[in-house]
PDB file of N, CA and C in Angstrom:
ATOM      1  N   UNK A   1       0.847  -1.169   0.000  1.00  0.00           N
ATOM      2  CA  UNK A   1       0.000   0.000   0.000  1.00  0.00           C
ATOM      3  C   UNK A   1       0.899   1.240   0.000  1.00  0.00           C
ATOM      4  N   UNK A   2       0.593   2.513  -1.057  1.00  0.00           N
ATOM      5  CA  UNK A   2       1.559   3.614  -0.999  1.00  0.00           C
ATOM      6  C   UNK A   2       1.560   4.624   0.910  1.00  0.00           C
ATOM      7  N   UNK A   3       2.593   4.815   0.490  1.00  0.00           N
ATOM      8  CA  UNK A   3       2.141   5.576   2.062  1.00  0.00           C
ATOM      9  C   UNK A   3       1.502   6.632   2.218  1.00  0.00           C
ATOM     10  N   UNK A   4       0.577   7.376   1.339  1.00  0.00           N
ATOM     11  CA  UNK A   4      -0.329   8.707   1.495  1.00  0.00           C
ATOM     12  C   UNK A   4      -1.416   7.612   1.466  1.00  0.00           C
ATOM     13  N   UNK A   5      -1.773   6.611   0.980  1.00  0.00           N
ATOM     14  CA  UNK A   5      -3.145   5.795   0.563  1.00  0.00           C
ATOM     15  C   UNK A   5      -3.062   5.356   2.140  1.00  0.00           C
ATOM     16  N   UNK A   6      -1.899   5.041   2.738  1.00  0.00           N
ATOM     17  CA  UNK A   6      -1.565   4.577   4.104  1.00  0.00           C
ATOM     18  C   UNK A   6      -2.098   5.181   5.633  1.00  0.00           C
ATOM     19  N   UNK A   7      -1.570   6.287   4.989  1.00  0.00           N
ATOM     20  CA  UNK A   7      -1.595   7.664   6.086  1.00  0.00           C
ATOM     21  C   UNK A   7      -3.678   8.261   6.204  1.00  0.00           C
ATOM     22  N   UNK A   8      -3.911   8.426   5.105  1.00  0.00           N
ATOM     23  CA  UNK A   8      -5.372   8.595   4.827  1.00  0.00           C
ATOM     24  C   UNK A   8      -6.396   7.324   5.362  1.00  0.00           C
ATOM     25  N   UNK A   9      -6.366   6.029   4.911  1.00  0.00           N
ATOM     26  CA  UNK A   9      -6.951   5.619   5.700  1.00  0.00           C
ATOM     27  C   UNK A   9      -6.591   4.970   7.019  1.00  0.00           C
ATOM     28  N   UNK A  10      -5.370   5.564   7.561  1.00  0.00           N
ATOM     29  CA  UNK A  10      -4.828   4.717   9.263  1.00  0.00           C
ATOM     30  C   UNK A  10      -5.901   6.370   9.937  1.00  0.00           C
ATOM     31  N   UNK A  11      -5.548   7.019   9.498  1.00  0.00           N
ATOM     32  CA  UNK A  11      -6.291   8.668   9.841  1.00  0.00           C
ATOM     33  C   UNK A  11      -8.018   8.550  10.000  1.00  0.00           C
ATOM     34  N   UNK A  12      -8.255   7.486   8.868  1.00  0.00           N
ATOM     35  CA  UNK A  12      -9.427   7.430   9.053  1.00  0.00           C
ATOM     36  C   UNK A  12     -10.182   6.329   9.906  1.00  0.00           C
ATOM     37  N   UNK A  13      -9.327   5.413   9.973  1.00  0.00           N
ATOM     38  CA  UNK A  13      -9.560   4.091  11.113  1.00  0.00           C
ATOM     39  C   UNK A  13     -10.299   3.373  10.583  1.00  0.00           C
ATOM     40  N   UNK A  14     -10.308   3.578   8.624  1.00  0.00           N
ATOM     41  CA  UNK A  14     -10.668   2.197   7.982  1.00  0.00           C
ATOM     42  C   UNK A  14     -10.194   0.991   7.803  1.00  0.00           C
ATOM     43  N   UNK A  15      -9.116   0.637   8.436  1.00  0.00           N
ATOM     44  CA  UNK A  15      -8.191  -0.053   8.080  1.00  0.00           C
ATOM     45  C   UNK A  15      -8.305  -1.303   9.291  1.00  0.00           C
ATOM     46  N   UNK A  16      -8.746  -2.771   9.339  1.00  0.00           N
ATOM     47  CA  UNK A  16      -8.901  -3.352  10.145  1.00  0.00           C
ATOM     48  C   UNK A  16      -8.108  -3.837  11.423  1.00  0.00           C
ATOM     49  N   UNK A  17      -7.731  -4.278  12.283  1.00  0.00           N
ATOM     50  CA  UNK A  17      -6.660  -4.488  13.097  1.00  0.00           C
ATOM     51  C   UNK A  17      -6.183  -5.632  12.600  1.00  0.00           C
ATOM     52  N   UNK A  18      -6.335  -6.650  11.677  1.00  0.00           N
ATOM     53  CA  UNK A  18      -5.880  -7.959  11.216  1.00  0.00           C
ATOM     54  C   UNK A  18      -4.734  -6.928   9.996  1.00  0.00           C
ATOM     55  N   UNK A  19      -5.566  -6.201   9.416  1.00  0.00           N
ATOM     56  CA  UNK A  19      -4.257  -5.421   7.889  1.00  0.00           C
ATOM     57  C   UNK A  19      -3.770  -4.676   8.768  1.00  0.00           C
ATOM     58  N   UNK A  20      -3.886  -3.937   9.847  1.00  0.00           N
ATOM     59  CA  UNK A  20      -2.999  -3.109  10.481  1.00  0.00           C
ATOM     60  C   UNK A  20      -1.156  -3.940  10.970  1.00  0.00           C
ATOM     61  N   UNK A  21      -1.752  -5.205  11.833  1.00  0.00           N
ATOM     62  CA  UNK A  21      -0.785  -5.997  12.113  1.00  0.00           C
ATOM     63  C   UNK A  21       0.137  -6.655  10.831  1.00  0.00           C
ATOM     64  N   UNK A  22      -0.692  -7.321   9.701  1.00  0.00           N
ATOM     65  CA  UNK A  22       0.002  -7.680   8.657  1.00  0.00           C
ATOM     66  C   UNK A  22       0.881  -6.400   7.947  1.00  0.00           C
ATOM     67  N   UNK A  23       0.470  -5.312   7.822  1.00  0.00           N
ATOM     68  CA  UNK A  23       0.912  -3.905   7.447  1.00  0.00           C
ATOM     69  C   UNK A  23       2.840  -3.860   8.188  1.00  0.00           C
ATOM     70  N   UNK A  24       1.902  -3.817   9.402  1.00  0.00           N
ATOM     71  CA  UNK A  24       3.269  -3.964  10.946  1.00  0.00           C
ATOM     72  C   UNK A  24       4.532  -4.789  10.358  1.00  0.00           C
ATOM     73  N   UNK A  25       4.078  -6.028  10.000  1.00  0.00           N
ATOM     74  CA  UNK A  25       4.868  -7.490   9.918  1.00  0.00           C
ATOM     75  C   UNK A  25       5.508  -7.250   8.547  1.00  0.00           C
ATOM     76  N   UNK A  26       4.685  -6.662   7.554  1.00  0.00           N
ATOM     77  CA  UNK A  26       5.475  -6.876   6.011  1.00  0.00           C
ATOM     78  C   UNK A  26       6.173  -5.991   5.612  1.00  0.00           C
ATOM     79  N   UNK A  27       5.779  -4.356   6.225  1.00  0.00           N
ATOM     80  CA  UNK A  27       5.946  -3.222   5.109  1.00  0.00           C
ATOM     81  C   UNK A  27       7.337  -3.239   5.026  1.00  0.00           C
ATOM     82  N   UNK A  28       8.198  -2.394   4.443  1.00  0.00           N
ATOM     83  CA  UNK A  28       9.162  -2.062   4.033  1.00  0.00           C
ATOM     84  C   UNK A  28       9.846  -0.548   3.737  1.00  0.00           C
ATOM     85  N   UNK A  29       8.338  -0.172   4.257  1.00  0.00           N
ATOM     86  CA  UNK A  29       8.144   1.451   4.508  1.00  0.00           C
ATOM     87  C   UNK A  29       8.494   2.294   6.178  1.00  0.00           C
ATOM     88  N   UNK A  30       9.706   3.009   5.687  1.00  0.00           N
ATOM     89  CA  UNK A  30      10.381   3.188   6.962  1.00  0.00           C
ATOM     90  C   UNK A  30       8.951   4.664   7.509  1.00  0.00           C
ATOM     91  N   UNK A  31       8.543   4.782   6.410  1.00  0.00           N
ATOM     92  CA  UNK A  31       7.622   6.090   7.489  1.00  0.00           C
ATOM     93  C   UNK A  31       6.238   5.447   8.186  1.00  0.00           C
ATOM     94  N   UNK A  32       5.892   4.176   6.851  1.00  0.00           N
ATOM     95  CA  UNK A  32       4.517   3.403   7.390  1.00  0.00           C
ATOM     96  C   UNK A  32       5.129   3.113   9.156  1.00  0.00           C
ATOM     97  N   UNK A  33       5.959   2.471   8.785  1.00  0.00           N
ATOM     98  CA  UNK A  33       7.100   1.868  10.280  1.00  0.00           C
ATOM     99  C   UNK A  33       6.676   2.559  10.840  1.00  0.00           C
ATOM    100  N   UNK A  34       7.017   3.833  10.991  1.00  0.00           N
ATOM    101  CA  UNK A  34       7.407   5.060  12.069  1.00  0.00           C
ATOM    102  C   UNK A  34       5.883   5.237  12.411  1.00  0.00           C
ATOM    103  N   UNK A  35       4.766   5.351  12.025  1.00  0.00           N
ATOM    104  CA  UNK A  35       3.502   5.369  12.231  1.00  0.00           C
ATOM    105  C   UNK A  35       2.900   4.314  13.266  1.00  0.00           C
ATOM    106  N   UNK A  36       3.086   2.989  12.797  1.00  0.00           N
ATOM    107  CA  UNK A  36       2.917   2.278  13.475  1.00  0.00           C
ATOM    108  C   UNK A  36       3.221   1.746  14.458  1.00  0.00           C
ATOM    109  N   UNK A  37       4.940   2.166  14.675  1.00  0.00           N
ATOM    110  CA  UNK A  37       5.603   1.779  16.271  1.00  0.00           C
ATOM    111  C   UNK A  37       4.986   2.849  17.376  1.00  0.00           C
ATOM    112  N   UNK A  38       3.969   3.664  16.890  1.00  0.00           N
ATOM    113  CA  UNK A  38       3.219   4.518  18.132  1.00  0.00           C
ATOM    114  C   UNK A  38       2.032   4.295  18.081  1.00  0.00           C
ATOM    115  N   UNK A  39       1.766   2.887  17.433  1.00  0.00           N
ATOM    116  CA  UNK A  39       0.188   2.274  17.095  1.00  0.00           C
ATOM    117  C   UNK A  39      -0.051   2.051  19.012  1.00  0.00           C
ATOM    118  N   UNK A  40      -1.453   2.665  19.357  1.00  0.00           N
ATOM    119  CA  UNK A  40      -1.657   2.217  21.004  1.00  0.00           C
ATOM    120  C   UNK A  40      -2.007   0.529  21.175  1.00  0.00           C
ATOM    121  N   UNK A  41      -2.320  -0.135  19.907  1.00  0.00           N
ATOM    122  CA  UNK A  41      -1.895  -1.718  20.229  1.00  0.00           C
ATOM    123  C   UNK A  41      -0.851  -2.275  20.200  1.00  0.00           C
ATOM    124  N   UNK A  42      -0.438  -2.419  20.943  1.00  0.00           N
ATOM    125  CA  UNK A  42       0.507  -4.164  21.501  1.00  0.00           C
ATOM    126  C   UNK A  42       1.397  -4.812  20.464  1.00  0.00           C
ATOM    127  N   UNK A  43       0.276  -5.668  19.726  1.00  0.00           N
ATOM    128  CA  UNK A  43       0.595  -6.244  19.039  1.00  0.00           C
ATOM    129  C   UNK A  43       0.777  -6.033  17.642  1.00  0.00           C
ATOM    130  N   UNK A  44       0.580  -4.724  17.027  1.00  0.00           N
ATOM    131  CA  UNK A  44       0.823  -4.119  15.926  1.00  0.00           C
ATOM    132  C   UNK A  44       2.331  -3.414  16.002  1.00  0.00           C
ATOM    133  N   UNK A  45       2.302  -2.914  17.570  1.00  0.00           N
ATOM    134  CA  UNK A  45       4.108  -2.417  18.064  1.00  0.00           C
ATOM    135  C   UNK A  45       5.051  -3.462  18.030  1.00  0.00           C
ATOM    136  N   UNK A  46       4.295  -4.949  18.198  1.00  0.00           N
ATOM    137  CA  UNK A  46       5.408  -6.093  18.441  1.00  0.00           C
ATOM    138  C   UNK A  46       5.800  -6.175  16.963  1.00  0.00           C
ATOM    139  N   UNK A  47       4.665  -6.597  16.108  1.00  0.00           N
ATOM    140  CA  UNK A  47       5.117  -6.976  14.469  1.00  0.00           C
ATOM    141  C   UNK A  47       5.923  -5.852  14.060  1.00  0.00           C
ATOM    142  N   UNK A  48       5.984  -4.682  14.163  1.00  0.00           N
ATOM    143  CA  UNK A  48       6.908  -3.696  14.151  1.00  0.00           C
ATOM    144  C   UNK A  48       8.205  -4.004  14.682  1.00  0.00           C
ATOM    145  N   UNK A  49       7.827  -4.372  15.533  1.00  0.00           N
ATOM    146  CA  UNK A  49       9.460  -4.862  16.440  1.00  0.00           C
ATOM    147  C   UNK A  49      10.269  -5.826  15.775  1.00  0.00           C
ATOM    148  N   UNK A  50       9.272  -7.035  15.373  1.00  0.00           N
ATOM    149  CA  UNK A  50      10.180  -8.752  14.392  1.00  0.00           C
ATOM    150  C   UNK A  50      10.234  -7.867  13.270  1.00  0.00           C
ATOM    151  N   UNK A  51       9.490  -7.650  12.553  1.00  0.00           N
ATOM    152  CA  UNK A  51       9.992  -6.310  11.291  1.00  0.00           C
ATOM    153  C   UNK A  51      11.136  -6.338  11.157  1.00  0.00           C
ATOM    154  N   UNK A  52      11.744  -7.226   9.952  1.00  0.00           N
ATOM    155  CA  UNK A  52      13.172  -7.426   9.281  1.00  0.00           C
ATOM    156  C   UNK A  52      13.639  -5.982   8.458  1.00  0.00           C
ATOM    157  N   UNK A  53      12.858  -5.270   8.268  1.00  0.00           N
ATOM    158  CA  UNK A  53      12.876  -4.101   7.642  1.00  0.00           C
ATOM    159  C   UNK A  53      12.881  -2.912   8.634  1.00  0.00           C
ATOM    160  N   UNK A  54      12.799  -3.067   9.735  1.00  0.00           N
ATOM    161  CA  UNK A  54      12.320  -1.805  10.858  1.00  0.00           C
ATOM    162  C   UNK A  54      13.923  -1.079  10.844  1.00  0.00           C
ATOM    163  N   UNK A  55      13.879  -0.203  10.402  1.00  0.00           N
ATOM    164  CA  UNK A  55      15.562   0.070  10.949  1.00  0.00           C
ATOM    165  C   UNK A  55      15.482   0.566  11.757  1.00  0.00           C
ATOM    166  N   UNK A  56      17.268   0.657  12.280  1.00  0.00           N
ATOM    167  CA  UNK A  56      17.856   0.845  13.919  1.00  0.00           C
ATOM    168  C   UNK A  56      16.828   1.943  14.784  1.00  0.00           C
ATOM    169  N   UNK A  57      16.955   3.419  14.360  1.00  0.00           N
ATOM    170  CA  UNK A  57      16.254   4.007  15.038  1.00  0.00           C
ATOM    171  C   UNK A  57      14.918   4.047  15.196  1.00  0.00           C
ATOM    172  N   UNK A  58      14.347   3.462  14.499  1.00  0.00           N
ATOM    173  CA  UNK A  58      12.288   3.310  15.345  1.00  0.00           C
ATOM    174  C   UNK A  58      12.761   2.338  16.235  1.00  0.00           C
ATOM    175  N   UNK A  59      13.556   1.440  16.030  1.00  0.00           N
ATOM    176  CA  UNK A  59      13.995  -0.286  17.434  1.00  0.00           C
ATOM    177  C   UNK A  59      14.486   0.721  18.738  1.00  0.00           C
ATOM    178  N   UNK A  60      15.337   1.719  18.138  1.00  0.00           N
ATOM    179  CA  UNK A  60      16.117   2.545  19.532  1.00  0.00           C
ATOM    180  C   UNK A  60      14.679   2.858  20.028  1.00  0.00           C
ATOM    181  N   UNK A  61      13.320   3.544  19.688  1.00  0.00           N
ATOM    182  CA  UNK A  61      12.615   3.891  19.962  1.00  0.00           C
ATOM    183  C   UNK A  61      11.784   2.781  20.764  1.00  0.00           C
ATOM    184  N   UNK A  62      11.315   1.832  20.134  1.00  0.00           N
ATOM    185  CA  UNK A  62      10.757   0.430  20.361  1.00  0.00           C
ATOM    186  C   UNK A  62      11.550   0.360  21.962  1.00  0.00           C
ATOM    187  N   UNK A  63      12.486   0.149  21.822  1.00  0.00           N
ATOM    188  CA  UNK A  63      13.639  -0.598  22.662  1.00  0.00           C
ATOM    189  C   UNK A  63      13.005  -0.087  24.531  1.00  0.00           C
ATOM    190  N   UNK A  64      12.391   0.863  24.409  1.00  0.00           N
ATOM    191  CA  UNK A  64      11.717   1.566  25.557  1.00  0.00           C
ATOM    192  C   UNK A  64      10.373   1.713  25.554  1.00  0.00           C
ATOM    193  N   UNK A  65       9.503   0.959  24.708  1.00  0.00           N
ATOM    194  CA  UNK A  65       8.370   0.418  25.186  1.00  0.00           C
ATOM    195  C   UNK A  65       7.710  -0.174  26.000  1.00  0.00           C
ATOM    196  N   UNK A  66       6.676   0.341  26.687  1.00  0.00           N
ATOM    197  CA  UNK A  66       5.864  -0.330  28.027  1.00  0.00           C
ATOM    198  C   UNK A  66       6.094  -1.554  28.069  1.00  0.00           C
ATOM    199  N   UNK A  67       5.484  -2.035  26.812  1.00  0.00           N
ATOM    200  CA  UNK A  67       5.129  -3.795  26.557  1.00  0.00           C
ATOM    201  C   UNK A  67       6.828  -4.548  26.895  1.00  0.00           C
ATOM    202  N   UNK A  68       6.800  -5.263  27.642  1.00  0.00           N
ATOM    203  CA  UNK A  68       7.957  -5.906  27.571  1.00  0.00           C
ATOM    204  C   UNK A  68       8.057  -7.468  26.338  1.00  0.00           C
ATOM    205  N   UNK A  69       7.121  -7.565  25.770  1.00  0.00           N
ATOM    206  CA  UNK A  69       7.270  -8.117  24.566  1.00  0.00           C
ATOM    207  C   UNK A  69       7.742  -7.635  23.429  1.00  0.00           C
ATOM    208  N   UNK A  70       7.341  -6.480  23.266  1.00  0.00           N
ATOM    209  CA  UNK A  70       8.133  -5.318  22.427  1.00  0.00           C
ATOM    210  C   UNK A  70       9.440  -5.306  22.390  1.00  0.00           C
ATOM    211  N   UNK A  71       9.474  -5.181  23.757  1.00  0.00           N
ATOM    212  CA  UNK A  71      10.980  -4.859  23.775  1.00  0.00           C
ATOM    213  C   UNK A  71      12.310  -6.267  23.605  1.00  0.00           C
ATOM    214  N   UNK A  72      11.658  -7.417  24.278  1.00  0.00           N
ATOM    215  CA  UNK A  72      12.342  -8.789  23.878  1.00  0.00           C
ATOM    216  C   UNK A  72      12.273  -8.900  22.363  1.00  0.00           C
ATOM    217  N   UNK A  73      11.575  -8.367  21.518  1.00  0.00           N
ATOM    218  CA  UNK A  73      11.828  -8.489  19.958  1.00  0.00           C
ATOM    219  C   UNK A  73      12.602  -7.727  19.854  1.00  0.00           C
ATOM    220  N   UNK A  74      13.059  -6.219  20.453  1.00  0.00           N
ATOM    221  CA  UNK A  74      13.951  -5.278  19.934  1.00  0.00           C
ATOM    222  C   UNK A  74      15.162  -6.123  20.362  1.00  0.00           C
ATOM    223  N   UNK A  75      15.506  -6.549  21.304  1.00  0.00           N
ATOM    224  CA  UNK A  75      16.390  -6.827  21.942  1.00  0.00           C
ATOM    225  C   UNK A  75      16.628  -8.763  20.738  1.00  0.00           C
ATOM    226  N   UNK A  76      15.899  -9.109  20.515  1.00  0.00           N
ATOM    227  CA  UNK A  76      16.593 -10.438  19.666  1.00  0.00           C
ATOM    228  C   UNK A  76      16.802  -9.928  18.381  1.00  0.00           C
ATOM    229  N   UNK A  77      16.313  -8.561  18.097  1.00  0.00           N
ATOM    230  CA  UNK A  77      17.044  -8.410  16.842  1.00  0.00           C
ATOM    231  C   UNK A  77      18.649  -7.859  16.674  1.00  0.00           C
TER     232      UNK A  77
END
């Protein structure tokens, strides 16, 4: 998904929590990234976290997340 098509409907909260998480897990988009590691779910911050694509600084960010699941993914990457 482009990231303005991204940004428009995460803004609009059309976007389900099942594509939000898959979004999390696949993208390759360092700004989609950056959006989503301040997603207030959990588990959309974790798939952000295993995110082979997440680079260093959103993880530095991650790395100090509430969730301590979050942060055991920052930390095994």
């Amino acid at each position: 998904m482009p990231y303005k098509e991204f940004v428009i409907q995460y803004s609009l909260g059309s976007l389900s929590l099942d594509t939000l998480k898959q979004i999390a897990c696949e993208s390759k988009n360092k700004r989609i990234l950056n959006i989503l590691s301040k997603d207030k779910d959990n588990i959309i911050r974790r798939n952000v976290a295993y995110n082979k694509n997440t680079p260093k600084e959103i993880l530095n960010i991650l790395s100090k997340d509430d969730d301590i699941i979050v942060r055991i993914y920052v930390a095994s990457r």
